[in-house]
Protein backbone atom coordinates (compact mmCIF):
# COMPACT_ATOMS: atom_id res chain seq x y z
CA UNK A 1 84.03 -19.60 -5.97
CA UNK A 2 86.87 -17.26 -6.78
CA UNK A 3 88.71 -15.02 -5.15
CA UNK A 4 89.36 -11.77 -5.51
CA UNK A 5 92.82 -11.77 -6.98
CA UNK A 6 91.96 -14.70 -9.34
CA UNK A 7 92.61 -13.51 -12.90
CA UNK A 8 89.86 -15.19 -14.33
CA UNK A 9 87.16 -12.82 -12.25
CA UNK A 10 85.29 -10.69 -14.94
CA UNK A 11 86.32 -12.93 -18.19
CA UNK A 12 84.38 -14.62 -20.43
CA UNK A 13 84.16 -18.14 -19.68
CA UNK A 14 85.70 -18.88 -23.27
CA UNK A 15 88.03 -16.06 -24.32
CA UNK A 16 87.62 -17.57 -28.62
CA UNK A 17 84.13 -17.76 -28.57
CA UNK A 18 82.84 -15.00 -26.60
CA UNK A 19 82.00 -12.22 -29.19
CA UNK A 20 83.46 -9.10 -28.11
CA UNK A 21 81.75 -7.10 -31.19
CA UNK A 22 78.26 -7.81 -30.01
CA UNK A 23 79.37 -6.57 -26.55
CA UNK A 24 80.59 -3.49 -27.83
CA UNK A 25 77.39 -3.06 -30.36
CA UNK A 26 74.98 -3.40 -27.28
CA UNK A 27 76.78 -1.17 -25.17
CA UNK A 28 76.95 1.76 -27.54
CA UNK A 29 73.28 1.12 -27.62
CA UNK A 30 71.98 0.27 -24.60
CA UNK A 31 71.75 3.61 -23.27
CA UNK A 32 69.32 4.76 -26.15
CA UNK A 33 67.26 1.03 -25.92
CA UNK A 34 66.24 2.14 -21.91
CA UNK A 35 65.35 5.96 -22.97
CA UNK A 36 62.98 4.24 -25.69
CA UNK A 37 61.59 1.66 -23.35
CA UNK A 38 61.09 3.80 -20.37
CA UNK A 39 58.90 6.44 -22.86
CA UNK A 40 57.09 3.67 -24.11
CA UNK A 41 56.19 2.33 -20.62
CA UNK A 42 55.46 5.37 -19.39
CA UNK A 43 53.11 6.32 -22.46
CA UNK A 44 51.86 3.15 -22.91
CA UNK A 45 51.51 1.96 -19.26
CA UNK A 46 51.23 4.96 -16.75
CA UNK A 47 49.81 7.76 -19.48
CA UNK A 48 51.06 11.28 -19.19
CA UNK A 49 50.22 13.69 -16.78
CA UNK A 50 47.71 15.26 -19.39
CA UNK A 51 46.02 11.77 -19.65
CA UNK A 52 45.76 11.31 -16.02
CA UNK A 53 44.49 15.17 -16.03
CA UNK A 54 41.47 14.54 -18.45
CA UNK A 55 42.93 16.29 -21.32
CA UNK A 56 43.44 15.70 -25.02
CA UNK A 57 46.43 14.93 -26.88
CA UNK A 58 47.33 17.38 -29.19
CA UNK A 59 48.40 16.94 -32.91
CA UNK A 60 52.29 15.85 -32.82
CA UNK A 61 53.21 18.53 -34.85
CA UNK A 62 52.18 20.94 -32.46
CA UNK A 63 48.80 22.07 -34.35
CA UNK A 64 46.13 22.28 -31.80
CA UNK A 65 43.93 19.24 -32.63
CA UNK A 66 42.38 18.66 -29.25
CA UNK A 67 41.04 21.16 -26.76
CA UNK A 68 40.81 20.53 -23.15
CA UNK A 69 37.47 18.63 -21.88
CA UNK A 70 35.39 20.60 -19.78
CA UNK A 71 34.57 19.29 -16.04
CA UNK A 72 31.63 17.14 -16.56
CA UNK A 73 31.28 17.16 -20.11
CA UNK A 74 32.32 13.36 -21.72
């Protein structure tokens, strides 16, 4: 194990191989990856709270294409 003060604590094992423009890439990224995958789980997965409500999804450009379901109609 190292310790604290050793210089080699954070580095790539192999300073000439490690690619350091991937790392960069993925970090400029990575930010917008999670917002994407944390919609999709929670759409995809959990539903929304309209789901869980019993309502329909309306159009996605905002034109009323569902209506709300009435209590005990299916």
């Amino acid at each position: 194990m190292h310790g604290d003060d050793d210089p080699g604590v954070g580095q790539p094992l192999c300073p000439d191989c490690y690619d350091y423009a991937a790392q960069v890439v993925w970090q400029w990224w990575a930010p917008e990856l999670w917002r994407r995958f944390t919609i999709a789980l929670y759409l995809h997965h959990l539903g929304t709270p309209a789901d869980r409500a019993g309502l329909e999804r309306l159009n996605a450009r905002g034109h009323a294409g569902g209506t709300r379901k009435e209590a005990g109609s299916e």
